[in-house]
Protein backbone atom coordinates (compact mmCIF):
# COMPACT_ATOMS: atom_id res chain seq x y z
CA UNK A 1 0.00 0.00 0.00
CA UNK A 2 1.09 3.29 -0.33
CA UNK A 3 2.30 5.92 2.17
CA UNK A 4 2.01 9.83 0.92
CA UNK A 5 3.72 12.41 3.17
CA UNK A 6 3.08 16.44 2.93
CA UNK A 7 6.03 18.60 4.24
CA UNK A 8 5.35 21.75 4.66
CA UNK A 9 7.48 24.66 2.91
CA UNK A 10 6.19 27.68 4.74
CA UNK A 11 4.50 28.49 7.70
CA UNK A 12 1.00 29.91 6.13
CA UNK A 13 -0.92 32.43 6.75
CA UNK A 14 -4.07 32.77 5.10
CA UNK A 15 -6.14 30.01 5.64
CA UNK A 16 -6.41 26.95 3.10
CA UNK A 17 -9.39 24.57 2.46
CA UNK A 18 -7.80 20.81 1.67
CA UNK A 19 -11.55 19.28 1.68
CA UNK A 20 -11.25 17.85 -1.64
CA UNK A 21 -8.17 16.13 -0.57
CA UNK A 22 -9.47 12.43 0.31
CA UNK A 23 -6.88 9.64 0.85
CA UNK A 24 -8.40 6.95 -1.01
CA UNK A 25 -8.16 9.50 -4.19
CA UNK A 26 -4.83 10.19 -3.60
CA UNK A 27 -3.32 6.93 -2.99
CA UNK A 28 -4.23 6.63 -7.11
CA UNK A 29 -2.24 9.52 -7.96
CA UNK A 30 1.93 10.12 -8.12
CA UNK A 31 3.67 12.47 -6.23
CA UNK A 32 3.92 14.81 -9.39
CA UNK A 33 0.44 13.95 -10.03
CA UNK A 34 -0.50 15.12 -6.55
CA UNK A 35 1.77 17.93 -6.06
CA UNK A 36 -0.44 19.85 -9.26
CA UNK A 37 -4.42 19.03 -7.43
CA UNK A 38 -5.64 22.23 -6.36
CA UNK A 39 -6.70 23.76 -3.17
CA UNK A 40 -8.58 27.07 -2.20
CA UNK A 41 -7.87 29.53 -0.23
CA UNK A 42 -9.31 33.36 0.56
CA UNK A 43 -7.24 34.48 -2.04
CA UNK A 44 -7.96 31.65 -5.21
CA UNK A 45 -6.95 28.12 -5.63
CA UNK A 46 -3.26 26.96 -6.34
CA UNK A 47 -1.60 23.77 -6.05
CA UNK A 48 -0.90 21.92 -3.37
CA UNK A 49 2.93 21.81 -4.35
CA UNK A 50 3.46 25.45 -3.69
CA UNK A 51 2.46 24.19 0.26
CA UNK A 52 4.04 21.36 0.06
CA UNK A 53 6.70 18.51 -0.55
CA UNK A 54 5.03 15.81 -1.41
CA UNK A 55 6.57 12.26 -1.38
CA UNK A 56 4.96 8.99 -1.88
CA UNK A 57 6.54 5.41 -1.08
CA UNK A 58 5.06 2.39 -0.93
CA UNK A 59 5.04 0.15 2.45
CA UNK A 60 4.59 -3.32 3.29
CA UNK A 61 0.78 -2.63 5.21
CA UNK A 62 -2.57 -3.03 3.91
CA UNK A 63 -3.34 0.46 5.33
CA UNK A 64 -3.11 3.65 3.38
CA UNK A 65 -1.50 6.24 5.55
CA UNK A 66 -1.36 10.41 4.85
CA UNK A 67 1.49 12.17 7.14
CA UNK A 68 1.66 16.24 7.13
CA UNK A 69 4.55 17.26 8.30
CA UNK A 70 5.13 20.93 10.15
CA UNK A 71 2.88 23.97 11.46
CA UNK A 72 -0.90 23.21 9.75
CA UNK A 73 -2.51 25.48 11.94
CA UNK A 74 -4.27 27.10 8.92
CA UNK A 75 -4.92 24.33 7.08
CA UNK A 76 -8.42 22.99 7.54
CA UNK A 77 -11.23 20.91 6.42
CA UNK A 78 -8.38 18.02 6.86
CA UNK A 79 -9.96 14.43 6.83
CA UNK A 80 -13.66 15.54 5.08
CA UNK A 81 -15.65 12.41 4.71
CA UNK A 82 -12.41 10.52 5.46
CA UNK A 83 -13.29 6.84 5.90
CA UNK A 84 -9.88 4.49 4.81
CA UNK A 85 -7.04 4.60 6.45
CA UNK A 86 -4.47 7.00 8.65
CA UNK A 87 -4.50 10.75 8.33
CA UNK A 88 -1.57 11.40 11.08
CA UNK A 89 -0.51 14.94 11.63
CA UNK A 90 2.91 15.61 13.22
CA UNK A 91 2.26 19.16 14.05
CA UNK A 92 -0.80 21.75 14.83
CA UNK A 93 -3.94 21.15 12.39
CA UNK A 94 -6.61 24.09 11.84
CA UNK A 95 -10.76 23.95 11.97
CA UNK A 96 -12.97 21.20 11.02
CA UNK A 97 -10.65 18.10 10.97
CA UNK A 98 -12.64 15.08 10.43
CA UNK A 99 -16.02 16.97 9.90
CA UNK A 100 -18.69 13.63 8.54
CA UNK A 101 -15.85 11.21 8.65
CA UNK A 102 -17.36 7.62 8.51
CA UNK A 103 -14.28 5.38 9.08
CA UNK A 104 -10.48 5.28 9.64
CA UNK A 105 -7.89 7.27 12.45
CA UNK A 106 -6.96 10.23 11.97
CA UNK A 107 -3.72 11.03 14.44
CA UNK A 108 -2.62 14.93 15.38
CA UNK A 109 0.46 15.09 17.26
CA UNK A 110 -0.43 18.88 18.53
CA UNK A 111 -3.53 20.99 18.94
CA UNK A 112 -6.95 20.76 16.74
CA UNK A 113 -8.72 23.84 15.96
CA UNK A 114 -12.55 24.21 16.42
CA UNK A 115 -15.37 21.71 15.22
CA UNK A 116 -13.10 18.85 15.59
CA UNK A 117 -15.14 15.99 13.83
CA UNK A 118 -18.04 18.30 13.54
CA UNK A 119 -20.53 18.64 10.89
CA UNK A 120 -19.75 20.74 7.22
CA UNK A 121 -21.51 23.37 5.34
CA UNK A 122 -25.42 22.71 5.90
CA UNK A 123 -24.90 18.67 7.06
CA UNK A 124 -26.71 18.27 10.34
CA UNK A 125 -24.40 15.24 11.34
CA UNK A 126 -20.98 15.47 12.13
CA UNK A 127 -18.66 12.15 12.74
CA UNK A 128 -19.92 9.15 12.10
CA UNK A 129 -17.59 6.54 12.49
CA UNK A 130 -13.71 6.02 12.83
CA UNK A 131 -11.14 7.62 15.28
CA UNK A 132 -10.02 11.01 16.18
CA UNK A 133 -6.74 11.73 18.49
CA UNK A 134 -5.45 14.60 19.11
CA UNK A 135 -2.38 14.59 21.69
CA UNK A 136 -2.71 18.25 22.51
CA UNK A 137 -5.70 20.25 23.09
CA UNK A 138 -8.78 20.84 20.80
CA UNK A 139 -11.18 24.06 20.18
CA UNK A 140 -14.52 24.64 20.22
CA UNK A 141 -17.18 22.58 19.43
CA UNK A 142 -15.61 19.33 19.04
CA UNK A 143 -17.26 16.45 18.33
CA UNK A 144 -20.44 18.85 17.46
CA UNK A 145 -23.83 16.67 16.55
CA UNK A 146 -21.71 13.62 16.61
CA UNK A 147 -23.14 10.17 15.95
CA UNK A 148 -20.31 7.76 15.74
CA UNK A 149 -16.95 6.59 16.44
CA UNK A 150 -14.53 8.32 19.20
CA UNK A 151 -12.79 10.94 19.55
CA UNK A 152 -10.07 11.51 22.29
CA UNK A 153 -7.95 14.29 23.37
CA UNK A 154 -5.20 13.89 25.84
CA UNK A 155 -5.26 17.87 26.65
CA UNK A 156 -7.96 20.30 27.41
CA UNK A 157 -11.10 21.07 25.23
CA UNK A 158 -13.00 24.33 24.34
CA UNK A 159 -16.43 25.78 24.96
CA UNK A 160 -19.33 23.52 23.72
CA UNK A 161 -17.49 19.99 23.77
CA UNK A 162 -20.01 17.53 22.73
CA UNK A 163 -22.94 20.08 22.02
CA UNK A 164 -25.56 18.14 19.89
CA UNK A 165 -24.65 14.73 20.27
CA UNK A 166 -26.39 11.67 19.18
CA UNK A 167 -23.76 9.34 19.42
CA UNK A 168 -20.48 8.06 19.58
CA UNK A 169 -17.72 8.35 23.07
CA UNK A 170 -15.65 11.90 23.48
CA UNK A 171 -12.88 11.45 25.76
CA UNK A 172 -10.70 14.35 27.39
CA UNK A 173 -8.22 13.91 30.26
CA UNK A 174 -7.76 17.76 30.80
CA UNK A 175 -10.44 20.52 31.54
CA UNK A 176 -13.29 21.45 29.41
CA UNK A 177 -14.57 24.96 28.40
CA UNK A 178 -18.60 26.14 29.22
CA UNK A 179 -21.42 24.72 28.00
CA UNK A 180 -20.11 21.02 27.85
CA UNK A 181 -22.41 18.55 25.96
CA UNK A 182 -25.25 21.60 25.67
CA UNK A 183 -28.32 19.45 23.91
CA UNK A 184 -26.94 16.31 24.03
CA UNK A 185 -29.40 13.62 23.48
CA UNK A 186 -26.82 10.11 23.86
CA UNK A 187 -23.58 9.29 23.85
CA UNK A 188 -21.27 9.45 25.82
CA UNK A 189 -18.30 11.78 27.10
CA UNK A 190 -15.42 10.42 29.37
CA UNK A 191 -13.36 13.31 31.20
CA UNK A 192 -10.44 12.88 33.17
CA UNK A 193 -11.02 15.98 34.83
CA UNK A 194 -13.80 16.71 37.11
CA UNK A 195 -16.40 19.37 36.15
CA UNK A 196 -19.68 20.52 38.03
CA UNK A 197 -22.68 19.80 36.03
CA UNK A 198 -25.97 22.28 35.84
CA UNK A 199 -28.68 20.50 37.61
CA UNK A 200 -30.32 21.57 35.19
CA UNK A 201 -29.39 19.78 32.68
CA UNK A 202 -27.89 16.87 33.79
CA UNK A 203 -28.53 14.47 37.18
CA UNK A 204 -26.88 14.38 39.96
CA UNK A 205 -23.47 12.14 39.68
CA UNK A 206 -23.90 8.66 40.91
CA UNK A 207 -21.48 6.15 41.19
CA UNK A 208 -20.77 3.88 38.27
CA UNK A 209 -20.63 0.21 38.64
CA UNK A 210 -20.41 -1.68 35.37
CA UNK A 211 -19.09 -4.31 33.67
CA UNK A 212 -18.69 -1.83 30.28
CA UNK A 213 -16.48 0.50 32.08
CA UNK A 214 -13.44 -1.65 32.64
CA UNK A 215 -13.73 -3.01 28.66
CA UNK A 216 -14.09 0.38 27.34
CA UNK A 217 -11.15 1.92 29.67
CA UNK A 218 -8.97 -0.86 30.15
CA UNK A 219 -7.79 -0.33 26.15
CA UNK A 220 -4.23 -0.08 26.07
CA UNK A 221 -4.44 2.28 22.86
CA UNK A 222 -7.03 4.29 24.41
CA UNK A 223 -4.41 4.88 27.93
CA UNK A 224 -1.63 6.04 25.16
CA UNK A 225 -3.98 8.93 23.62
CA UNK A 226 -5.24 9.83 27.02
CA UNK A 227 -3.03 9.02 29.34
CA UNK A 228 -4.85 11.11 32.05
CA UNK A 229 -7.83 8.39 31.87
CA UNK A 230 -5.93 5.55 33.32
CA UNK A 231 -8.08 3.30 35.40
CA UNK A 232 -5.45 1.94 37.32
CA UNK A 233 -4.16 5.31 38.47
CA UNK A 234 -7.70 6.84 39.33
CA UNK A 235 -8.53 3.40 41.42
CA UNK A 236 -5.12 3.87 43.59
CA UNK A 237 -5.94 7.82 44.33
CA UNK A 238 -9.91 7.55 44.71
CA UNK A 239 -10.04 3.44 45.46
CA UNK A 240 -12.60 1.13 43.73
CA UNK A 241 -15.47 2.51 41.68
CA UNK A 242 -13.34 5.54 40.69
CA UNK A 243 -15.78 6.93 38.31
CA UNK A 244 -19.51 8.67 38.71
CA UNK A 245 -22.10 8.98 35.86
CA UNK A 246 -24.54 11.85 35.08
CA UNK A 247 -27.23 12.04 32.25
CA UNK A 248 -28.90 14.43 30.29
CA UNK A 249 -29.32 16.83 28.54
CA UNK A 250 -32.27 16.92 30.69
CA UNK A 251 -34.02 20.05 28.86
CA UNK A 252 -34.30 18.09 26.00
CA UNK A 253 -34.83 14.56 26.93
CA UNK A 254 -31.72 13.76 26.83
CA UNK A 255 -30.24 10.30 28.14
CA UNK A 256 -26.55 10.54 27.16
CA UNK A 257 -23.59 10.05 29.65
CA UNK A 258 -20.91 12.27 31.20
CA UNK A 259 -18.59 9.58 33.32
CA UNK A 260 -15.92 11.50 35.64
CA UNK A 261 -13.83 10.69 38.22
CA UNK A 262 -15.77 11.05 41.42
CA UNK A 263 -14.84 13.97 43.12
């Protein structure tokens, strides 16, 4: 299969929409081939060449794999509809990364801007299916009417985390901005962190005693994205049963899930 990897030139400034830029497309094309596709930014479209080196190799793994390489803080709409393979990103990425992906990983190795795995244009769904990680922090409104898949951040999270949900698991070891999960209707969010709830909205935290919670965060790939959401170290600093439950959004109906560590 084939491995394509973007190095960046320049750090740029004016922001660039890479939407059109889908992996199973690209693994089709040569490096010359894709070095001349076009992008569009504020300013008119250009190739993706003058942004950046593009190399392609082929490796012994059935998975397709795209690697940017350097400061993509202005490049969004990475990962649109992305559903084959690994999008990893060794650096910052910009807005709406992974907006209606249906399948695959895609791995950022810094900070996510806002509407991480969010919904695009006038779509009312945002991720359904596949993985998001993000090692760093992420902006606002990530994981925005979600309905599938995960997505899990090892850092903090802005304002409206989870706002809309249907579906799907958000995890977040550090702190989360206001209005967290704001119309949520299920799903589930996991935070390392421990927040205070609006009545409100969502029920009083009770303790959480099932079988589900040591399968889902006993994953040893889950504990290497978010390291703060180790079991083992949450049952040696609060003892057994570390983690409470509250649902809601109550002003809605609601029934979804916030698990934290009981405080």
């Amino acid at each position: 299969m084939k491995e394509i990897t973007l190095t960046v030139r320049s750090p740029q400034i004016e922001p660039v929409d890479v939407s059109d830029l889908k992996l199973d497309q690209l693994i089709e094309n040569s490096a010359n081939e894709i070095a001349r596709l076009s992008v569009r930014s504020a300013t008119g479209d250009f190739e993706l060449g003058d942004l950046f080196d593009v190399d392609c190799r082929s490796i012994d793994h059935e998975t397709p794999s795209l690697i940017l390489r350097g400061d993509c803080g202005s490049i969004h709409q990475l990962g649109h509809q992305h559903h084959l393979g690994i999008i990893r990103v060794e650096g910052d990425i910009g807005d709406n990364c992974g907006t209606c992906m249906t399948g695959g990983k895609i791995m950022i190795n810094g900070n996510a801007g806002d509407q991480l795995g969010g919904p695009s244009g006038a779509r009312n769904i945002g991720m359904n299916g596949g993985i998001i990680a993000v090692s760093g922090s992420a902006g606002r409104f990530a994981g925005h009417r979600m309905r599938r898949g995960e997505i899990r951040i090892a850092g903090e999270a802005g304002d409206s985390l989870a706002a809309w949900q249907v579906a799907g698991t958000i995890f977040v070891g550090g702190t989360v901005g206001n209005h967290l999960a704001y119309g949520m209707r299920r799903g589930t969010v996991i935070l390392g962190t421990p927040v205070q709830l609006p009545p409100s909205r969502f029920s009083l935290p009770v303790t959480l005693e099932s079988p589900f919670e040591q399968i889902l965060l006993g994953r040893a790939d889950l504990i290497h994205d978010v390291p703060l959401l180790d079991r083992e170290k949450h049952e040696d600093d609060l003892g057994a049963n570390p983690w409470c439950v509250s649902r809601g959004d109550r002003t809605i109906g609601g029934i979804g899930e916030i698990w934290q560590p009981r405080i």
